[in-house]
N, C-alpha and C. Protein backbone atom coordinates (compact mmCIF):
# COMPACT_ATOMS: atom_id res chain seq x y z
N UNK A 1 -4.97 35.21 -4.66
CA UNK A 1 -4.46 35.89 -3.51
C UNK A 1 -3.87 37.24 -3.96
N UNK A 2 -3.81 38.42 -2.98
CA UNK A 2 -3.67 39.68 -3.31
C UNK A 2 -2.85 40.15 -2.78
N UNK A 3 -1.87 40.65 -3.38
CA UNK A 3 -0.48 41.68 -2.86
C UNK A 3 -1.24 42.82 -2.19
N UNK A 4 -0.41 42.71 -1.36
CA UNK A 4 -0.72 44.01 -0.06
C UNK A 4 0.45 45.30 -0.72
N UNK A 5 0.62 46.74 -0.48
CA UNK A 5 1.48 47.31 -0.48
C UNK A 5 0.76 48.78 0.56
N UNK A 6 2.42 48.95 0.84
CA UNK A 6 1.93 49.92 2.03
C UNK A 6 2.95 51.03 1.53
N UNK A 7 2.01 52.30 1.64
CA UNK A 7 2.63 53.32 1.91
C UNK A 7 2.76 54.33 2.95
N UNK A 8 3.80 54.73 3.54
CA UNK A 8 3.62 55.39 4.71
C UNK A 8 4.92 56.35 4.99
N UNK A 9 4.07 57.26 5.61
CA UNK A 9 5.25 58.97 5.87
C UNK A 9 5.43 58.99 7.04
N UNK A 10 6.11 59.11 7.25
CA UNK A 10 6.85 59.25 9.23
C UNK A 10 7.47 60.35 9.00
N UNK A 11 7.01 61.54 9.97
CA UNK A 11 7.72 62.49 10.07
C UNK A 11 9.22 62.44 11.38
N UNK A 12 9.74 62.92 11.14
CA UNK A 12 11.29 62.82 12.36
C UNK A 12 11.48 64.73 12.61
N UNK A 13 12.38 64.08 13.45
CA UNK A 13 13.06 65.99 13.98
C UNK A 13 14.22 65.53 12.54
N UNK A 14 14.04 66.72 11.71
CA UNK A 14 15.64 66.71 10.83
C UNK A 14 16.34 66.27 11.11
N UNK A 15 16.78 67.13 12.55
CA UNK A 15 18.45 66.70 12.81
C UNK A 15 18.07 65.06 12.87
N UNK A 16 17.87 64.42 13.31
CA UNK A 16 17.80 63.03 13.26
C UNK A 16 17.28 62.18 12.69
N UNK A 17 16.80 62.69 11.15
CA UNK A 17 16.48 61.51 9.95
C UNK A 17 17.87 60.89 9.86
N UNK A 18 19.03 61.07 9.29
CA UNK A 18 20.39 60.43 8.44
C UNK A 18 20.51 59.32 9.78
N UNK A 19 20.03 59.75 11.05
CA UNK A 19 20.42 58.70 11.70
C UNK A 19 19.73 57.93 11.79
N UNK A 20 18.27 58.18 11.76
CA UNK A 20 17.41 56.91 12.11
C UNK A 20 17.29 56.22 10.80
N UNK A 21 17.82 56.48 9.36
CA UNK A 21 17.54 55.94 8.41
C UNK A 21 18.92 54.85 8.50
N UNK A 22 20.51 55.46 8.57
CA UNK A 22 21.29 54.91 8.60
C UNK A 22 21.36 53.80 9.54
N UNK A 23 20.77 53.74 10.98
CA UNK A 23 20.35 52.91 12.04
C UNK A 23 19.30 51.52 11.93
N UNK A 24 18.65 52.06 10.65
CA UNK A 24 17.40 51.12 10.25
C UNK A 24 17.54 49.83 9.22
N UNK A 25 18.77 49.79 9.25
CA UNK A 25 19.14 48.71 8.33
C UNK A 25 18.70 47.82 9.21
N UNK A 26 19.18 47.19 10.09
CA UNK A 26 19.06 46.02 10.60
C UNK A 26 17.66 45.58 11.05
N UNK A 27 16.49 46.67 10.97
CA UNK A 27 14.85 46.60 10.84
C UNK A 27 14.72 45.97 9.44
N UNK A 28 15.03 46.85 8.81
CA UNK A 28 14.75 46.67 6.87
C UNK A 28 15.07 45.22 6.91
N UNK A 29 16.29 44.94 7.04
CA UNK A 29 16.97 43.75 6.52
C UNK A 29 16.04 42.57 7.43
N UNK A 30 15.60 42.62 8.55
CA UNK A 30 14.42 41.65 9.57
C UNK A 30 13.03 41.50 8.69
N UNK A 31 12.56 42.56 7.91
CA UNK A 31 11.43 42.44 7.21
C UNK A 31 12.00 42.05 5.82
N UNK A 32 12.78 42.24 5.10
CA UNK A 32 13.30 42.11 4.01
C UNK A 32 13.35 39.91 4.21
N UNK A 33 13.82 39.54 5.39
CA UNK A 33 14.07 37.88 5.74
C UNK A 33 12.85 37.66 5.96
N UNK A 34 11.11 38.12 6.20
CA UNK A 34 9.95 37.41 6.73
C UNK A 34 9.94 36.76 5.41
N UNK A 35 9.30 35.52 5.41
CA UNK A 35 8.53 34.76 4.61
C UNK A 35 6.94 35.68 3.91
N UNK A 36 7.36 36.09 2.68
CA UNK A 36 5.70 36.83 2.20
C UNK A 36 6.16 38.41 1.73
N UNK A 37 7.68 38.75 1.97
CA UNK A 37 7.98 40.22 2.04
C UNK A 37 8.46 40.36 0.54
N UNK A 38 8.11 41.11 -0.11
CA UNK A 38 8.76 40.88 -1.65
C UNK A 38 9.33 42.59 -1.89
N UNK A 39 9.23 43.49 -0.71
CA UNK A 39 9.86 44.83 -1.15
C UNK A 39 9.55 45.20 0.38
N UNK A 40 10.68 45.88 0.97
CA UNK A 40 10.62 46.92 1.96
C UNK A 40 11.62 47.63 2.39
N UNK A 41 11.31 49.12 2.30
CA UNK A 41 12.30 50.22 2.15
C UNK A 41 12.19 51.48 2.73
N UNK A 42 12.87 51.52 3.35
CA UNK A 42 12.19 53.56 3.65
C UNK A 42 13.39 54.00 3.44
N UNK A 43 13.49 55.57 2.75
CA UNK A 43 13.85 56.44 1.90
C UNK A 43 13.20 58.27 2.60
N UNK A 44 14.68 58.74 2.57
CA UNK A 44 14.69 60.17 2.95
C UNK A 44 13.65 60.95 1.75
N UNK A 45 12.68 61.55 1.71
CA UNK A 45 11.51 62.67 1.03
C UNK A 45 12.78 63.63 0.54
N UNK A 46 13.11 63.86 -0.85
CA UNK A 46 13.68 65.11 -1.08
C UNK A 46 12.93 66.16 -0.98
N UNK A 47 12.11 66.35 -0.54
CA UNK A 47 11.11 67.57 -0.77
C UNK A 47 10.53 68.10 0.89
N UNK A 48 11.13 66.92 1.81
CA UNK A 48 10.82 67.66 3.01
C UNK A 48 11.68 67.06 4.17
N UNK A 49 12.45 67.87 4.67
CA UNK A 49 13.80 67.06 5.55
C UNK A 49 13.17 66.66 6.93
N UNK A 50 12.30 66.47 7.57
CA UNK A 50 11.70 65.81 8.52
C UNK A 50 11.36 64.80 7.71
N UNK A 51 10.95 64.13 7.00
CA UNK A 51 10.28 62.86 6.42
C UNK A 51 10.70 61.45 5.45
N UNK A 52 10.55 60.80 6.61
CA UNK A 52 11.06 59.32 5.82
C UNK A 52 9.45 58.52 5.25
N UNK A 53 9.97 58.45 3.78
CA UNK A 53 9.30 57.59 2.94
C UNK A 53 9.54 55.91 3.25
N UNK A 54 8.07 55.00 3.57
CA UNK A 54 7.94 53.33 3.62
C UNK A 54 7.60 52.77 2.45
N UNK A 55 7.97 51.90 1.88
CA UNK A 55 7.27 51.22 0.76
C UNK A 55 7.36 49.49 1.11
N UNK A 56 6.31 49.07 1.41
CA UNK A 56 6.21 47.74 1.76
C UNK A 56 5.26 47.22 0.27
N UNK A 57 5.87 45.69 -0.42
CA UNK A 57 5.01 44.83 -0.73
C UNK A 57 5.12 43.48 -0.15
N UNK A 58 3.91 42.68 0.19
CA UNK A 58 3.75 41.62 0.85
C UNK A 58 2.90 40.75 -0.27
N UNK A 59 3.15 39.57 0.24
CA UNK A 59 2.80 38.80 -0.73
C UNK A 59 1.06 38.67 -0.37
N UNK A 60 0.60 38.70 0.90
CA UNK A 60 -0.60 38.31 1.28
C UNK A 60 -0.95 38.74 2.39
N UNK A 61 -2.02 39.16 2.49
CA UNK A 61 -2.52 39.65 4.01
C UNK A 61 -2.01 39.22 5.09
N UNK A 62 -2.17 37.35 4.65
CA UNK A 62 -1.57 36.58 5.76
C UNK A 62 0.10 37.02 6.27
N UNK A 63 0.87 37.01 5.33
CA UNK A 63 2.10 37.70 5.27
C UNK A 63 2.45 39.03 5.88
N UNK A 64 1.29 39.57 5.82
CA UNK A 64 1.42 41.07 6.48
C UNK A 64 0.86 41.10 7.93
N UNK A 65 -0.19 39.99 7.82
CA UNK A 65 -0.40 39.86 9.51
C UNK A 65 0.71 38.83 10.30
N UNK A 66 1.31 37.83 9.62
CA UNK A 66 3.19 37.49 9.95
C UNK A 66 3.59 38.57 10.41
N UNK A 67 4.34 39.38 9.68
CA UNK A 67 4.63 40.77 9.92
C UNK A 67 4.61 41.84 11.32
N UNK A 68 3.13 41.63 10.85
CA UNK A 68 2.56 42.88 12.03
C UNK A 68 2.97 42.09 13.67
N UNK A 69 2.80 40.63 13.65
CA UNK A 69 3.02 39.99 14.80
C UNK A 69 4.32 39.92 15.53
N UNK A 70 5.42 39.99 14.59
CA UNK A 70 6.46 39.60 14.23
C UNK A 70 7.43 40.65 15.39
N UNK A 71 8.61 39.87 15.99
CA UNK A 71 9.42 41.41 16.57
C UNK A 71 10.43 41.99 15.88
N UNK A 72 10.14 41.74 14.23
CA UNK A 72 10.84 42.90 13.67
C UNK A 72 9.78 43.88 13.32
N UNK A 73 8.69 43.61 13.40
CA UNK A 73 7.62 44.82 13.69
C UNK A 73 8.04 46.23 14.41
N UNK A 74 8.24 45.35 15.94
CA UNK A 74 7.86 45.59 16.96
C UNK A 74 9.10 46.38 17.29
N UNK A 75 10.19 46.15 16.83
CA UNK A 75 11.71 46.40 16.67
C UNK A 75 11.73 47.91 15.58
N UNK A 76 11.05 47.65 14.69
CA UNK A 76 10.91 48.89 13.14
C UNK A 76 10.30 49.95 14.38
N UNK A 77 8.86 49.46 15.09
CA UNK A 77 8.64 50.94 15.87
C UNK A 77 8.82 51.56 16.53
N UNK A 78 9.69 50.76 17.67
CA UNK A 78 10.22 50.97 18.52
C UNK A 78 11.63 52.10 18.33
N UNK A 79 12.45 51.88 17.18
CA UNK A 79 13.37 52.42 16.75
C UNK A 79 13.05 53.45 16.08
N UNK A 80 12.21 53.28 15.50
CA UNK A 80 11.55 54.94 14.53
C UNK A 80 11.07 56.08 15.39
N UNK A 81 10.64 55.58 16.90
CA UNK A 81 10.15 56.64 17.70
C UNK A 81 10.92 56.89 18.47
N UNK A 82 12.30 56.61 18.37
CA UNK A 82 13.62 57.22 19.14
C UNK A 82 13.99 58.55 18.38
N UNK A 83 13.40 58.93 17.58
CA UNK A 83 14.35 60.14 16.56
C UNK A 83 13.15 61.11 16.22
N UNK A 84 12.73 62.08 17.39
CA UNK A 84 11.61 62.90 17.46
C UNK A 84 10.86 62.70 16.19
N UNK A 85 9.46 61.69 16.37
CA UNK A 85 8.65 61.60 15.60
C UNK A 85 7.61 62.58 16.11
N UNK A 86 7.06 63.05 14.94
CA UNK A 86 6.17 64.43 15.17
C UNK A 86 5.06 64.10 14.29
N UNK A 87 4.94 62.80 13.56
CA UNK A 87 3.80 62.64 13.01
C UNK A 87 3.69 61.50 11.80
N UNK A 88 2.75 60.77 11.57
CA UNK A 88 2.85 59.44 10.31
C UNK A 88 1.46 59.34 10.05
N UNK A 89 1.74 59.03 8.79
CA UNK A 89 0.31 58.30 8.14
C UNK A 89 0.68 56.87 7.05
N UNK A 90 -0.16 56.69 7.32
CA UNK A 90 0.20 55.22 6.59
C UNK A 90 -1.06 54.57 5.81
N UNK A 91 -1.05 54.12 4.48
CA UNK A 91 -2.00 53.21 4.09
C UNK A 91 -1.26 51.87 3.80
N UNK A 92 -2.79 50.81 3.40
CA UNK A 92 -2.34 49.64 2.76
C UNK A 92 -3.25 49.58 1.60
N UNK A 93 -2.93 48.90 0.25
CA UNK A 93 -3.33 48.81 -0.47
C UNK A 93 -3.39 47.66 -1.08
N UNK A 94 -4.47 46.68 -1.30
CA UNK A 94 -5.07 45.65 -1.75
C UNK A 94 -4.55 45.37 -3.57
N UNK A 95 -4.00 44.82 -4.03
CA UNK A 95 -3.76 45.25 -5.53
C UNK A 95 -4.73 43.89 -6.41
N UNK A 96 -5.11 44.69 -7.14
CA UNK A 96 -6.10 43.66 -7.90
C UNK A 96 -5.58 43.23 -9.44
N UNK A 97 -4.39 44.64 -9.78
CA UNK A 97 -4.54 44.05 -11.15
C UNK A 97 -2.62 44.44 -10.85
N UNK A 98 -2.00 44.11 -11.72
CA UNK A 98 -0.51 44.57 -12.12
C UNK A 98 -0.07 44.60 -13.46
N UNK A 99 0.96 45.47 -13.81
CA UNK A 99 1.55 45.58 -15.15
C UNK A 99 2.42 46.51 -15.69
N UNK A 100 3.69 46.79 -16.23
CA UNK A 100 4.32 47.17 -16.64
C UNK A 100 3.85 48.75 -16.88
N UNK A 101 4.71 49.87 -16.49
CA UNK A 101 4.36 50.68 -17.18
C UNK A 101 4.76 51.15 -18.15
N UNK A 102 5.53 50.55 -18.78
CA UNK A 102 5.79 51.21 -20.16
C UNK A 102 5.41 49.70 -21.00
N UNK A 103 4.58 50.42 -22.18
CA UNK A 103 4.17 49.29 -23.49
C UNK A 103 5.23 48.61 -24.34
N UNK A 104 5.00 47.92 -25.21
CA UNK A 104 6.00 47.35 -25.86
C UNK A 104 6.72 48.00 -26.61
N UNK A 105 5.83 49.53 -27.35
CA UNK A 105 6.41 50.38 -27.64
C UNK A 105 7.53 51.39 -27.32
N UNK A 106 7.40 51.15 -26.01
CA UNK A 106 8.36 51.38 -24.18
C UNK A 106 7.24 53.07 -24.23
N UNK A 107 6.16 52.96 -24.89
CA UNK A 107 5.29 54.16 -23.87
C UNK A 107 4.90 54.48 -22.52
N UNK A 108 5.29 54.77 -21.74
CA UNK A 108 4.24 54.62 -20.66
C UNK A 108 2.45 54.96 -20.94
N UNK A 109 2.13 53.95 -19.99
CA UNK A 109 0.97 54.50 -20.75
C UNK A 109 -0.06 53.88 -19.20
N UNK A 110 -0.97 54.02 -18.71
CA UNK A 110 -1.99 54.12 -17.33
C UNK A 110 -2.77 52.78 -17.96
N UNK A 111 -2.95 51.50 -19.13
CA UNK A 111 -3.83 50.50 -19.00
C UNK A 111 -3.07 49.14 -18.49
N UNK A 112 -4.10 48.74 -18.21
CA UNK A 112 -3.06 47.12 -17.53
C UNK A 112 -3.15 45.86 -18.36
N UNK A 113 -3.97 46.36 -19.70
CA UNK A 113 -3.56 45.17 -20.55
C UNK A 113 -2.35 45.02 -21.42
């Protein structure tokens, strides 16, 4: 079975990222309690003040279609499009292999054996 991970950019009006991020705990913390959720977070972009960073890992598709059904879904979008959203993209990503990035040597290094 295959870890899902999602990445995704939601753009906001500035003035109202600190709030919709500070407001979003109680979303985070609803997906953070599903059964299958092993990481989920969104995070202010230092590099562009309209934009909140998502990082979801799920344990399994099945888990992510839990999720998607779910009304802390339904609750995460509902609340994100209160704080002039002007634009998002989002992927998911299937993971086939995993592994440390730094070697024993503590190199980082790009192989997964």
């Amino acid at each position: 079975m295959a870890k899902i991970v999602i990445a995704a950019q939601i753009d906001l009006d500035p003035a109202q990222r600190a709030e919709a991020l500070a407001s979003a705990k109680v979303h985070i913390d609803a997906a953070l309690a599903q059964e299958g959720c092993i990481a989920y977070d969104w995070s202010a972009d230092g590099n562009n003040p309209a934009r909140v960073n998502v990082f979801e890992e799920w344990e399994s598709e099945a888990a992510l279609a839990h999720h998607f059904a779910n009304a802390a879904y339904a609750g995460m979008r509902d609340h994100i499009g209160q704080f002039g959203m002007t634009g998002a993209a989002s992927k998911k990503y299937r993971v086939d292999a995993e592994g440390p990035v730094y070697n024993d040597a503590g190199v980082a290094t790009e192989a997964f054996d």
